[in-house]
N, C-alpha and C. Protein backbone atom coordinates (compact mmCIF):
# COMPACT_ATOMS: atom_id res chain seq x y z
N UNK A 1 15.83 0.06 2.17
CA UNK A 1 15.56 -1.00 1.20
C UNK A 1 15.26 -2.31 1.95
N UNK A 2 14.42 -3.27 1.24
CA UNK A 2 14.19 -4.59 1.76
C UNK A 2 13.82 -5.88 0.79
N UNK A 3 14.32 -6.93 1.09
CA UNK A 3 14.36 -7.76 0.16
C UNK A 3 13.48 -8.56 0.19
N UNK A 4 12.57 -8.47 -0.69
CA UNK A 4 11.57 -9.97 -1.19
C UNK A 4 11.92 -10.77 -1.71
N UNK A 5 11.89 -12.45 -0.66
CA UNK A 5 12.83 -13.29 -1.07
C UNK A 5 11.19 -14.46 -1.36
N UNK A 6 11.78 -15.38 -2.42
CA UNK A 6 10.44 -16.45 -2.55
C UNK A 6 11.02 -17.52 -1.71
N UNK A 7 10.88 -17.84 -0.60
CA UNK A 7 10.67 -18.78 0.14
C UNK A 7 10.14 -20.12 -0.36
N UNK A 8 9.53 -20.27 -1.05
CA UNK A 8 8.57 -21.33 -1.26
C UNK A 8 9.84 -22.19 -2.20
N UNK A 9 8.42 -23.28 -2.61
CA UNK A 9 9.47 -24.63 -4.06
C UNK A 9 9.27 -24.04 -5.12
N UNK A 10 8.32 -23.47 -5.39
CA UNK A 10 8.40 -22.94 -7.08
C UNK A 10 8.00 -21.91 -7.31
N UNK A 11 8.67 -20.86 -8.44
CA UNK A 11 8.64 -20.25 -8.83
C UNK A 11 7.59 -19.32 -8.81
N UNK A 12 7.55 -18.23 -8.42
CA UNK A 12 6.68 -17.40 -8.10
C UNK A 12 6.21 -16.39 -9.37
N UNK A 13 5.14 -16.32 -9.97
CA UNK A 13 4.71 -15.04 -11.11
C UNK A 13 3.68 -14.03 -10.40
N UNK A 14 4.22 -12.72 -10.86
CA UNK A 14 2.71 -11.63 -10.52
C UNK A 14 1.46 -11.69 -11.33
N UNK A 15 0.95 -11.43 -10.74
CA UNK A 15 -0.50 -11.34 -11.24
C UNK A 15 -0.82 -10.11 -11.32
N UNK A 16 -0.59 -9.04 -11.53
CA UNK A 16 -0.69 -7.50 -11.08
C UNK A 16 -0.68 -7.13 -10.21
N UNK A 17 0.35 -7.61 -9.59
CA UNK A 17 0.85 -7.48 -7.86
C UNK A 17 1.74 -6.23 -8.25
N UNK A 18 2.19 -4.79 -7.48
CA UNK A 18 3.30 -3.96 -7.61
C UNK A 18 4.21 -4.48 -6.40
N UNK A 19 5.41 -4.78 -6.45
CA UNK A 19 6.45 -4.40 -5.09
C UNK A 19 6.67 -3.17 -4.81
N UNK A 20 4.92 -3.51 -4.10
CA UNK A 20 5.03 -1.91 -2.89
C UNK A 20 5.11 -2.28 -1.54
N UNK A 21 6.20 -1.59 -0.73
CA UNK A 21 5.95 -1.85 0.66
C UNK A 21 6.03 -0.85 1.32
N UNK A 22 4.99 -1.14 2.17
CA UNK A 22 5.09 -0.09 3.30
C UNK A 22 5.53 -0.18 4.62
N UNK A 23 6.13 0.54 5.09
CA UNK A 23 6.67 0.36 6.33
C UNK A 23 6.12 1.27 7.41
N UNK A 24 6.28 0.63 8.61
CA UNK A 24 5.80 1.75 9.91
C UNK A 24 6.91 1.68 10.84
N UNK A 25 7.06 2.82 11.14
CA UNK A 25 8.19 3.07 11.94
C UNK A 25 8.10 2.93 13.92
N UNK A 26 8.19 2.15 14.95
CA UNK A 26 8.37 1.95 15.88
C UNK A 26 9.09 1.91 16.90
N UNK A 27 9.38 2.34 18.87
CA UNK A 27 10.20 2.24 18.66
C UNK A 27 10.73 0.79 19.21
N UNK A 28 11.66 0.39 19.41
CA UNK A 28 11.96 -0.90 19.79
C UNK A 28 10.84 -1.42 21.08
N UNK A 29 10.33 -2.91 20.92
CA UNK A 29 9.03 -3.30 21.64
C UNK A 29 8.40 -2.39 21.86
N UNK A 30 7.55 -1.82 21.31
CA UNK A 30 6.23 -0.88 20.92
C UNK A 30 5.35 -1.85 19.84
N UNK A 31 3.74 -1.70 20.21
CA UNK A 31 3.18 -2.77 19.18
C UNK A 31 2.77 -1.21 17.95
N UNK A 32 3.38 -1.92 16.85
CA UNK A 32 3.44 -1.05 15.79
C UNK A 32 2.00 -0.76 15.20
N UNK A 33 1.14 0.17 14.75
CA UNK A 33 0.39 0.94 14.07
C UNK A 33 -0.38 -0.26 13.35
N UNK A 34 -2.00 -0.45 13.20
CA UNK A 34 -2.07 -1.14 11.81
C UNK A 34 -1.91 -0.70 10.63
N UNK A 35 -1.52 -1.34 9.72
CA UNK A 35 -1.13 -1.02 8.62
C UNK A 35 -1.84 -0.71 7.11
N UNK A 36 -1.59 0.47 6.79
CA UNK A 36 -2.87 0.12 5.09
C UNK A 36 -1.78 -0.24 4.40
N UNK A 37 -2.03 0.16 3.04
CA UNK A 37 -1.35 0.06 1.77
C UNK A 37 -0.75 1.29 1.35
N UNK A 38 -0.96 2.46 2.47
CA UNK A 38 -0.13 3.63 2.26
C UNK A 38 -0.19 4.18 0.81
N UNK A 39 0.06 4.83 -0.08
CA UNK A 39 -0.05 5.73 -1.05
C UNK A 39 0.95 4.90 -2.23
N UNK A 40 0.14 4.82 -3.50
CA UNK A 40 1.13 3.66 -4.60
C UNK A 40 1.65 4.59 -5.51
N UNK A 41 2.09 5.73 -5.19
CA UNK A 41 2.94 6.89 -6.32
C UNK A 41 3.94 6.05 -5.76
N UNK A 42 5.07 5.90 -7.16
CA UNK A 42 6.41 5.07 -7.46
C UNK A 42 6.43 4.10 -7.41
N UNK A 43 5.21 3.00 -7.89
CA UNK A 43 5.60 1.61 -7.09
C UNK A 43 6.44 0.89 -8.10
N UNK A 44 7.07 -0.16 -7.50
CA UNK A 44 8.21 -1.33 -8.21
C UNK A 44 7.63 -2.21 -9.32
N UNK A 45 7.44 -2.30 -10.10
CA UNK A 45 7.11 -3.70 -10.84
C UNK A 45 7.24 -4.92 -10.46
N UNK A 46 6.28 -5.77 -10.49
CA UNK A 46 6.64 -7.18 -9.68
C UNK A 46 7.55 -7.62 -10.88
N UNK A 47 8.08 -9.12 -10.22
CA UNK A 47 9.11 -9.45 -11.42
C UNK A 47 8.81 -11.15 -11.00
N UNK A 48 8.76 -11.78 -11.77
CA UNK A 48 8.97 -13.20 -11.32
C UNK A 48 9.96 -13.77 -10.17
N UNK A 49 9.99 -14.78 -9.18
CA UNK A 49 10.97 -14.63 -8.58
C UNK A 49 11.28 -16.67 -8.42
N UNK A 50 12.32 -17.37 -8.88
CA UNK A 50 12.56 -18.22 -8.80
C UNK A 50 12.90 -18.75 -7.05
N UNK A 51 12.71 -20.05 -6.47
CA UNK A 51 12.72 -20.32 -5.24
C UNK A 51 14.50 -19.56 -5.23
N UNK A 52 13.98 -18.83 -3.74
CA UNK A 52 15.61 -17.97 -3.50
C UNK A 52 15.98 -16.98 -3.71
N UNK A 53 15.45 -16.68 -4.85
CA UNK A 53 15.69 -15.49 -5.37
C UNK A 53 14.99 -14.50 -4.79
N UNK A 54 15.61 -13.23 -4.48
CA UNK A 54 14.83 -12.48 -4.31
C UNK A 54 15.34 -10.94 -4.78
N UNK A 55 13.85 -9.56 -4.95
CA UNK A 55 13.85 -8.30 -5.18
C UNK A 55 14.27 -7.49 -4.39
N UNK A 56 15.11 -6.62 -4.13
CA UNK A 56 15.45 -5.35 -3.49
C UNK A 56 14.45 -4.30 -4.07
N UNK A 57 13.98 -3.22 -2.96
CA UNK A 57 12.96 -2.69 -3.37
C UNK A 57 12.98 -1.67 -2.15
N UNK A 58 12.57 -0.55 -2.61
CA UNK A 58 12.47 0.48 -1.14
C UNK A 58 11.25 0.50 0.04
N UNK A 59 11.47 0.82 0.82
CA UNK A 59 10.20 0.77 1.89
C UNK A 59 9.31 2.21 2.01
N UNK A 60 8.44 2.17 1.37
CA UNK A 60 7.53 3.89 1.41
C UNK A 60 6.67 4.02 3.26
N UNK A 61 7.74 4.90 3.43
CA UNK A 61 7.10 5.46 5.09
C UNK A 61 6.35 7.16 4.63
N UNK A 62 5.15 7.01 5.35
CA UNK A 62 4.38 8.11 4.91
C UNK A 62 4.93 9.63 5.47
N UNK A 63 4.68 10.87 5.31
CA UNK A 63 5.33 11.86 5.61
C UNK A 63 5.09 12.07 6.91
N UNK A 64 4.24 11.94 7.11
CA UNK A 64 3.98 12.11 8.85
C UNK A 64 4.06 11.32 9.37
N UNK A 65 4.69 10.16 9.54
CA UNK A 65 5.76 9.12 10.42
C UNK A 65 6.93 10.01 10.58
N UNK A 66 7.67 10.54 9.37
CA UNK A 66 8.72 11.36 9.43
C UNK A 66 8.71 12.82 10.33
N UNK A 67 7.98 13.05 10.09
CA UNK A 67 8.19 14.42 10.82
C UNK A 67 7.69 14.25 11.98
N UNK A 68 7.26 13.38 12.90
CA UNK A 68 7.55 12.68 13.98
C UNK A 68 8.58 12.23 14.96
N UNK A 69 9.74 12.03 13.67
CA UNK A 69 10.60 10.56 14.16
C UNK A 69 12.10 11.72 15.19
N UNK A 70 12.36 11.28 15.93
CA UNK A 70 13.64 11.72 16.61
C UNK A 70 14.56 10.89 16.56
N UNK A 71 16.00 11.51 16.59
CA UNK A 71 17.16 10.66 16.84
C UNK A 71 16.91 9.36 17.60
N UNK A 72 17.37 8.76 17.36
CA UNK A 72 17.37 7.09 18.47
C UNK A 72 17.45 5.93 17.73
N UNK A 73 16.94 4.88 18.66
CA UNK A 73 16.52 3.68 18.22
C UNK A 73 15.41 3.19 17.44
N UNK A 74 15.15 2.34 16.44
CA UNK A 74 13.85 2.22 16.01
C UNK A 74 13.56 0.75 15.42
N UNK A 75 12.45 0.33 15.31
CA UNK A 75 12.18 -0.85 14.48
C UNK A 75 11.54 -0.79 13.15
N UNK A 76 11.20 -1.54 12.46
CA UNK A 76 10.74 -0.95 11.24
C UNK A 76 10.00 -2.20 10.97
N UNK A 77 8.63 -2.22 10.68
CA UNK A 77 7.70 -3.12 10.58
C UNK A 77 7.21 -3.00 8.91
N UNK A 78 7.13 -3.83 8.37
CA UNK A 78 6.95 -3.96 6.71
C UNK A 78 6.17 -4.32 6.27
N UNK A 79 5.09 -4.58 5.31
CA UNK A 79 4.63 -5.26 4.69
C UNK A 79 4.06 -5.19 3.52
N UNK A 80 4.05 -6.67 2.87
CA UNK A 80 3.95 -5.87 0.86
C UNK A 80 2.37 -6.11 0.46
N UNK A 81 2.46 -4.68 0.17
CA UNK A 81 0.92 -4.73 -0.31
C UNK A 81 0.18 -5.45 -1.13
N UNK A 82 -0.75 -5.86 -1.36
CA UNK A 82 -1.24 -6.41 -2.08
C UNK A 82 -1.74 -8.07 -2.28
N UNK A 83 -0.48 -8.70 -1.47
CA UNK A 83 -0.09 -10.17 -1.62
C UNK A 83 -0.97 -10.62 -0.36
N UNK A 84 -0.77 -10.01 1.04
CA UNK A 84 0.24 -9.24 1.74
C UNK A 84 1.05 -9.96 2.33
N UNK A 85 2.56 -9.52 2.56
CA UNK A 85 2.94 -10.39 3.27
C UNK A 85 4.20 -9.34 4.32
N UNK A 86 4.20 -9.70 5.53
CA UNK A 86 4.82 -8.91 6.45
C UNK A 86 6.13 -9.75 6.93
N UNK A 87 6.89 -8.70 7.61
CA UNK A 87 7.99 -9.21 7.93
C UNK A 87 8.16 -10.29 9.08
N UNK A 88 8.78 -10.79 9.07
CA UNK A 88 8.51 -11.80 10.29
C UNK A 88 9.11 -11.01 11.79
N UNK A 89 10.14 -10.39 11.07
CA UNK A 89 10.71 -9.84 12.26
C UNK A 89 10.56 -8.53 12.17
N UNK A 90 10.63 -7.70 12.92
CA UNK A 90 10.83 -6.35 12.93
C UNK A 90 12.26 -6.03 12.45
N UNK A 91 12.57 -5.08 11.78
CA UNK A 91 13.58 -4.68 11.64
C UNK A 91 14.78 -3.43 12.08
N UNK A 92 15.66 -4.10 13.26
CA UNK A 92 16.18 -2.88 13.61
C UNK A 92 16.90 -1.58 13.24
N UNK A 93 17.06 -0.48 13.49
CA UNK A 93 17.84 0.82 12.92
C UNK A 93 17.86 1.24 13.38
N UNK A 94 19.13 2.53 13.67
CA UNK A 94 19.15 3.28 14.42
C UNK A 94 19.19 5.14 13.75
N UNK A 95 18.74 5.99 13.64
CA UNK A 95 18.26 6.95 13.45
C UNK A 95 19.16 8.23 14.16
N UNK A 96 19.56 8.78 13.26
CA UNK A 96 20.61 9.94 13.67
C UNK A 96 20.20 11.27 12.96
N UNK A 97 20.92 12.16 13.71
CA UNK A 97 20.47 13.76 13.61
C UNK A 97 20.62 14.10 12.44
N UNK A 98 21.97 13.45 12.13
CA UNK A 98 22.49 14.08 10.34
C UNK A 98 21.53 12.84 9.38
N UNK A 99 21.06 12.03 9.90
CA UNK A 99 20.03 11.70 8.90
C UNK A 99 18.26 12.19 8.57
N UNK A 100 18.10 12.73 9.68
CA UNK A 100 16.87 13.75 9.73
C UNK A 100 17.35 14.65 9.09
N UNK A 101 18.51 15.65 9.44
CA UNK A 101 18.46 16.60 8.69
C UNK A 101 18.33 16.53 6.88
N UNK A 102 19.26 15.69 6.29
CA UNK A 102 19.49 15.26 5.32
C UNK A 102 17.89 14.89 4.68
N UNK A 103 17.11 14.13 5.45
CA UNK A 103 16.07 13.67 4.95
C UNK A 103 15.19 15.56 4.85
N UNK A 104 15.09 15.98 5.71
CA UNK A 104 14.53 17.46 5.60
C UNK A 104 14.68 18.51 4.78
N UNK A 105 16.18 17.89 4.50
CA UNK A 105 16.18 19.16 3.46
C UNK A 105 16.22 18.47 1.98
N UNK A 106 15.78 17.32 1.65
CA UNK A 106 15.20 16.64 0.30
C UNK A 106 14.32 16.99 0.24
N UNK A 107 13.07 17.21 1.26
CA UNK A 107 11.67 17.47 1.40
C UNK A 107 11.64 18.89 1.27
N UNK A 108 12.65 20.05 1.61
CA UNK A 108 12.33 21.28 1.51
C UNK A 108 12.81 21.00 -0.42
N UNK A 109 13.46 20.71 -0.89
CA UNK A 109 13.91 20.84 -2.09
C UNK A 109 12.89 20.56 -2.71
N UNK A 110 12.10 19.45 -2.67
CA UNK A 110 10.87 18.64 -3.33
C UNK A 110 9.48 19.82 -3.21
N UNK A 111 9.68 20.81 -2.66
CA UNK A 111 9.01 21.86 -2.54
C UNK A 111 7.07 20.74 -2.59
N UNK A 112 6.85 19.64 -1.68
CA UNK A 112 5.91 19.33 -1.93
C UNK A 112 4.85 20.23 -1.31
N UNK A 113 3.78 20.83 -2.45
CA UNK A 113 2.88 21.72 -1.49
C UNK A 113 2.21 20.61 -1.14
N UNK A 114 0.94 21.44 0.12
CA UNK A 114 -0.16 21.00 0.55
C UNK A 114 -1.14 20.60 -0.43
N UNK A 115 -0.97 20.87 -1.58
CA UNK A 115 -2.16 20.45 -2.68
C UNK A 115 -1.74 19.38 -3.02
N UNK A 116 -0.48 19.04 -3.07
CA UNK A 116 0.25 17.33 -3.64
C UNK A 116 -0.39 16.49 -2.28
N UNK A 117 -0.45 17.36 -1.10
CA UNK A 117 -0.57 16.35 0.41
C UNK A 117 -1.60 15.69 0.08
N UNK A 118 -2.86 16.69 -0.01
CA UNK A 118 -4.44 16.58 -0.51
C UNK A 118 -4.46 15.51 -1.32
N UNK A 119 -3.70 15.29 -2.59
CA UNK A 119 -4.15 15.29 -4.06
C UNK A 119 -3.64 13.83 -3.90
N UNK A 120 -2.42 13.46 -3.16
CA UNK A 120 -1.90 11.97 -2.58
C UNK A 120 -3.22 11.27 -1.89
N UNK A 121 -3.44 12.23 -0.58
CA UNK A 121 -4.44 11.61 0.42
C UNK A 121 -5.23 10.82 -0.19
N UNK A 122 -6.26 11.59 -1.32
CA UNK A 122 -7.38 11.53 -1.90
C UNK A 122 -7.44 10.18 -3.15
N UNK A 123 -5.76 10.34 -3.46
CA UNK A 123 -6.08 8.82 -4.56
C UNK A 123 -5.80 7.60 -3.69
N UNK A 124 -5.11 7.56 -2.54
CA UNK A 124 -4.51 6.60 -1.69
C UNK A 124 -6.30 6.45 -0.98
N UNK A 125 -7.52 7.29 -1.13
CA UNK A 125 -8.24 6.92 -0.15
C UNK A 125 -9.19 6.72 -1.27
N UNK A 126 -9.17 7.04 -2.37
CA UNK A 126 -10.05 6.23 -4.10
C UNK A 126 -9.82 5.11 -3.59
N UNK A 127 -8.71 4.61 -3.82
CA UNK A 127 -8.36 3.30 -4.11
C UNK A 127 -8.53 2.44 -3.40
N UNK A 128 -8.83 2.92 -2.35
CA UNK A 128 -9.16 1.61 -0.98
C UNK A 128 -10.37 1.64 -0.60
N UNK A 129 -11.24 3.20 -1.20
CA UNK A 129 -12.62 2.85 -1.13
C UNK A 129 -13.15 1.99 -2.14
N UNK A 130 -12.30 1.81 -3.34
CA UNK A 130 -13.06 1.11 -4.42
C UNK A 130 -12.77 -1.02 -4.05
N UNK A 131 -11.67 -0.92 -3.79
CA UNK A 131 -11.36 -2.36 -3.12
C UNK A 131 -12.66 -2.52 -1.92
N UNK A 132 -12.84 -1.81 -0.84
CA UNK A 132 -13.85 -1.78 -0.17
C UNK A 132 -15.34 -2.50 -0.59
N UNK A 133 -15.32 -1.45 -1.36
CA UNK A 133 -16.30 -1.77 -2.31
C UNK A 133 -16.91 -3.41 -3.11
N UNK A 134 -15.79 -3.09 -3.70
CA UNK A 134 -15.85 -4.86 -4.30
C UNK A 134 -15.51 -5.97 -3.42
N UNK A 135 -15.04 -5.36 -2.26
CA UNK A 135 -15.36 -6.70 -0.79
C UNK A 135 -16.62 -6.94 -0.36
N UNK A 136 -17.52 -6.06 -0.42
CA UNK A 136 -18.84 -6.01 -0.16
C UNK A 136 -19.60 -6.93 -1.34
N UNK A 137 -18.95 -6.95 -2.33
CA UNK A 137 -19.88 -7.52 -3.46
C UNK A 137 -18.85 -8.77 -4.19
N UNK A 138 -18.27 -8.95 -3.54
CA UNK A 138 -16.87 -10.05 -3.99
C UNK A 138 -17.58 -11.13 -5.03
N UNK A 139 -19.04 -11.80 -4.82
CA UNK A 139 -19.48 -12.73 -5.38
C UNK A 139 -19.64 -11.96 -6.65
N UNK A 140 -20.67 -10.91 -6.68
CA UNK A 140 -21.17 -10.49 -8.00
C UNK A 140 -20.04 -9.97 -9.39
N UNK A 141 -18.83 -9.34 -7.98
CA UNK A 141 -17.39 -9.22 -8.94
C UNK A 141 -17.16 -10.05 -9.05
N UNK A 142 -17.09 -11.44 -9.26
CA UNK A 142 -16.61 -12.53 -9.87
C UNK A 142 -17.36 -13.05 -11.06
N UNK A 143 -18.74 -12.98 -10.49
CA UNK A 143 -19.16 -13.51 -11.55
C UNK A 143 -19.44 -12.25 -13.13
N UNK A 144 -19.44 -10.81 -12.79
CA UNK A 144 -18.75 -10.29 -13.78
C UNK A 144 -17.16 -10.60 -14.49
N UNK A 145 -16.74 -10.92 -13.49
CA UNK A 145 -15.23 -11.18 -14.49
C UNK A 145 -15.93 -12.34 -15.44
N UNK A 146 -15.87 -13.27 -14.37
CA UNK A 146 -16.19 -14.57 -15.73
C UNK A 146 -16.81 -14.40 -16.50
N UNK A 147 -18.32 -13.49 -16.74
CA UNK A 147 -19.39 -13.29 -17.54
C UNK A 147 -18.31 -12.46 -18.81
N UNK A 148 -17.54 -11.83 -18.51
CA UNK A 148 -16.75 -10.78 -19.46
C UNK A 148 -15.79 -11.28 -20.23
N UNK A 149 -16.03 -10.84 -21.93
CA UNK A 149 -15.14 -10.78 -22.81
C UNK A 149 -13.28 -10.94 -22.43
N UNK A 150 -13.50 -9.94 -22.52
CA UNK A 150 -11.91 -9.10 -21.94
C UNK A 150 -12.05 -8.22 -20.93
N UNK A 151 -10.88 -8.21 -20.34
CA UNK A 151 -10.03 -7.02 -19.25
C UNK A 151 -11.63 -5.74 -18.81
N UNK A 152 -11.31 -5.30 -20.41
CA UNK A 152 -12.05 -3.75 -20.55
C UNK A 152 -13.67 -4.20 -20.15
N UNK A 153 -14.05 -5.06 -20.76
CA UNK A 153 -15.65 -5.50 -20.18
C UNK A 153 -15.85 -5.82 -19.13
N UNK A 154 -14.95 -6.68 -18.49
CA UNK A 154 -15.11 -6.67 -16.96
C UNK A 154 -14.69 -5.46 -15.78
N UNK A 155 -14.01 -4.60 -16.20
CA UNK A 155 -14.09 -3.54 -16.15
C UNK A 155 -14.95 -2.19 -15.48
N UNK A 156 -15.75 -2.64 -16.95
CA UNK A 156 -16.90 -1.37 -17.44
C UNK A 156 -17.96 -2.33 -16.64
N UNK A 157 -18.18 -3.48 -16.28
CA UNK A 157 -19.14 -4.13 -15.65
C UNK A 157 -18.94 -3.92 -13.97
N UNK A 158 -18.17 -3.87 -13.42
CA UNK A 158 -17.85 -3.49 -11.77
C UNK A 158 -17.95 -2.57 -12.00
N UNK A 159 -17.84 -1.46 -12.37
CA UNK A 159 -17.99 0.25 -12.29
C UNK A 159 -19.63 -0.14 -12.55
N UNK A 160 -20.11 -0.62 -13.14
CA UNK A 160 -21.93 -0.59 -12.95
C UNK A 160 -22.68 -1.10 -12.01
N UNK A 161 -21.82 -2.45 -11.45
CA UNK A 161 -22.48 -2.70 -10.23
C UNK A 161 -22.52 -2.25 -9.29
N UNK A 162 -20.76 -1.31 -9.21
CA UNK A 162 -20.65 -0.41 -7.86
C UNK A 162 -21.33 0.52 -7.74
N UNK A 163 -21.34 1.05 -9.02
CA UNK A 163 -22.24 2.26 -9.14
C UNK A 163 -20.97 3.30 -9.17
N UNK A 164 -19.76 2.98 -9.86
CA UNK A 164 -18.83 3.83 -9.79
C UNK A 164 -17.95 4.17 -10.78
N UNK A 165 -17.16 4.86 -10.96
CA UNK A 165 -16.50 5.35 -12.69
C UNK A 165 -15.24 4.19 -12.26
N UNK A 166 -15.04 4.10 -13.93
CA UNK A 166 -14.16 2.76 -14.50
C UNK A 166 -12.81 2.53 -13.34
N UNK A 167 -11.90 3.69 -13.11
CA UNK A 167 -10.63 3.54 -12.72
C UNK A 167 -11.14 2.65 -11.01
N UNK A 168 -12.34 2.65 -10.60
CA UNK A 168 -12.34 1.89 -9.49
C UNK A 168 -12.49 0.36 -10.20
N UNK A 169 -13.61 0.09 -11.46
CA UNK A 169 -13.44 -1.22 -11.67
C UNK A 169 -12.20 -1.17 -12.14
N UNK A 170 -11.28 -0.52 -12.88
CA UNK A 170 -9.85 -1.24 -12.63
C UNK A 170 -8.93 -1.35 -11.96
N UNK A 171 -8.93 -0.93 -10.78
CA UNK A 171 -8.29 -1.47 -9.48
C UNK A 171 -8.86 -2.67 -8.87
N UNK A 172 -10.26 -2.79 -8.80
CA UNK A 172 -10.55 -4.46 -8.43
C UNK A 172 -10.81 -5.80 -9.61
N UNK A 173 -10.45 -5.38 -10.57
CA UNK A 173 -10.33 -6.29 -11.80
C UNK A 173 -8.70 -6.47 -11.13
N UNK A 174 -7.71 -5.86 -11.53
CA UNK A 174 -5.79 -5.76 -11.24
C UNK A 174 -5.74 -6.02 -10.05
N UNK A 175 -6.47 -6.65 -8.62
CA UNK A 175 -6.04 -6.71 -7.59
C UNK A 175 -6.34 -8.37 -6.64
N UNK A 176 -5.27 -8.47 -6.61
CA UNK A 176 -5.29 -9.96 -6.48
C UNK A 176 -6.38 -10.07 -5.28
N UNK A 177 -7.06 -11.43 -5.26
CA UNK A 177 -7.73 -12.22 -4.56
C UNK A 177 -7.23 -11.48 -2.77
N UNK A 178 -5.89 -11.96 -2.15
CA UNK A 178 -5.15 -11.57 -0.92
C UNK A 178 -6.10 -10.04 -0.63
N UNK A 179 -6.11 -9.49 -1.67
CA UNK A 179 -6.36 -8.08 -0.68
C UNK A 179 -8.22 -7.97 -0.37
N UNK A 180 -8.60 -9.04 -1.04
CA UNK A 180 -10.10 -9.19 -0.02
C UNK A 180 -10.34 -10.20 0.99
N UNK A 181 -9.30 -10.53 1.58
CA UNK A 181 -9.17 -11.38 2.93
C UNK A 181 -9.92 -10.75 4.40
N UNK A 182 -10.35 -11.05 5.25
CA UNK A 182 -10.84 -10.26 6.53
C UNK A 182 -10.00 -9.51 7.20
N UNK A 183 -8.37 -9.81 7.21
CA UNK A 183 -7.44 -8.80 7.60
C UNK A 183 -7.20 -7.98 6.58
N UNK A 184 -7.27 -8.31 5.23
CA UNK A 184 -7.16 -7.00 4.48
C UNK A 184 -7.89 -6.04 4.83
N UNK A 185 -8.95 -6.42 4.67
CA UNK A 185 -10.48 -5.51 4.73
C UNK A 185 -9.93 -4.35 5.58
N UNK A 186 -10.10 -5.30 7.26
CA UNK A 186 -10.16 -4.61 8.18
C UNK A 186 -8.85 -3.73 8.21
N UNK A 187 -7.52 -3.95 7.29
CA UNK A 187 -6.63 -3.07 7.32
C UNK A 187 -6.76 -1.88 6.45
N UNK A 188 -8.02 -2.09 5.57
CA UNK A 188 -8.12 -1.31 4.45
C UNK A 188 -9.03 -0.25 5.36
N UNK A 189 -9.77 -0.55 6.23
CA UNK A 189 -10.92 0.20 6.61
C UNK A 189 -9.96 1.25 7.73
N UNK A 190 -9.45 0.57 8.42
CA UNK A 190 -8.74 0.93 9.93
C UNK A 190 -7.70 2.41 8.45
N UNK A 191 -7.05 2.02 7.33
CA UNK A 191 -6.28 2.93 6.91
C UNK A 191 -6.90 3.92 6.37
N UNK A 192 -8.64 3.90 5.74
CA UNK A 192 -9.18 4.97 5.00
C UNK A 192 -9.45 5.76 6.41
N UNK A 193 -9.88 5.48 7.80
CA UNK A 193 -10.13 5.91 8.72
C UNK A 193 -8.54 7.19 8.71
N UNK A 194 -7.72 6.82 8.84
CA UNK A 194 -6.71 7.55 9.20
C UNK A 194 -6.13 8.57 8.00
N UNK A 195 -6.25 8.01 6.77
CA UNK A 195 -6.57 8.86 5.54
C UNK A 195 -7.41 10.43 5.99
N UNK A 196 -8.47 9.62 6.51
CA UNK A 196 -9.83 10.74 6.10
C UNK A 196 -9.55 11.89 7.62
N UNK A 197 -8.77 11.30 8.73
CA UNK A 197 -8.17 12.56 9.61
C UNK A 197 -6.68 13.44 8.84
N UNK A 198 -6.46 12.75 7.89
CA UNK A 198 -5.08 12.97 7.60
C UNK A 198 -5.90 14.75 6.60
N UNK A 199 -6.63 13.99 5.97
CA UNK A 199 -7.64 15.52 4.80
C UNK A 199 -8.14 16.21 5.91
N UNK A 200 -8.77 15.59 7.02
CA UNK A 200 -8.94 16.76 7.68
C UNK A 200 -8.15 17.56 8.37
N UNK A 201 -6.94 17.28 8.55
CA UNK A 201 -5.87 17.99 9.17
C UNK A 201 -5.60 18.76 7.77
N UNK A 202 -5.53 18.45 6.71
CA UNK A 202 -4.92 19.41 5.74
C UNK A 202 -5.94 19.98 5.07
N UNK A 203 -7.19 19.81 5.17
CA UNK A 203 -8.18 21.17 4.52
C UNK A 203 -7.83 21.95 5.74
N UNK A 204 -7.85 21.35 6.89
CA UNK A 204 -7.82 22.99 7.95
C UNK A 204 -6.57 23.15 8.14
């Protein structure tokens, strides 16, 4: 778990932000992995957060960080999607046998097949091709939002410019401004890259 605290003077509201974070696992001084937005099955609801206050919320590490990881030392590098905002510090932990095991045999219970692996990969790599997408055309998606009625019209208007079905214009209609920044991008691109070895390791 990790806590999103609002730092700032005032009061913080979502905008269709989820408290999703992802974490990468390291081990102590190692420069950690770049980071995507990792896979948004379970995410948190944002919640308003008054100066101080802050959300407890879990950290989603992908399955194959895990079945990687050995007993020892480790750091744990964070950051919340969407906004983005990363940890300042790394976070230390230390990693034990009876907690691998424990974690292993949740995963044998969860009986996740290879078609859930696939079927994850594939919406975690929708979704960042369609953000992609509307980075390339950021001006013309704007000026569809403004040109649009409501929600649903602006919508149905980015799925025409992209040239793509609705559920991509509604991920870049619901996605804040932050995630078309030049480090987003390039974190979005660097993660569909590793996505698209991840399908090819699991079609073959």
């Amino acid at each position: 778990m990790i806590d999103i605290v609002n730092a700032g003077e005032a009061r913080w509201r979502p905008d269709g932000d989820p408290f999703f974070v992802a974490g990468h696992v390291a081990r102590p001084g190692a420069r950690p992995a770049s980071m995507g937005f990792g896979y948004f099955a379970g995410q948190h609801p944002a919640v308003p957060l008054d100066p101080g206050e802050y959300a407890r919320v879990q950290v989603s590490i992908s399955h194959s960080q895990w079945a990687s990881l050995e007993s020892g030392r480790y750091e744990l590098h964070a950051v919340l999607a969407g906004l983005p905002v990363r940890t300042a510090e790394p976070l230390g932990f230390t990693l034990t046998p009876q907690q691998i095991d424990r974690r292993a045999s949740r995963l044998r219970s969860r009986r996740r097949t290879p078609a859930d692996e696939v079927r994850a990969a594939r919406d975690s790599h929708s979704h960042q091709a369609a953000l992609l997408s509307g980075a390339a055309k950021l001006e013309e998606v704007a000026r569809a939002v403004l040109d649009a009625a409501d929600t649903d019209e602006a919508v149905a208007a980015i799925a025409r410019l992209l040239d793509r079905d609705e559920s991509a214009g509604r991920v870049i209609v619901h996605s804040p401004l932050a995630q078309f920044t030049a480090g987003s991008v390039r974190d979005m691109r660097t993660h569909i890259a590793h996505i698209e070895k991840e399908l090819d390791s699991l079609d073959g």
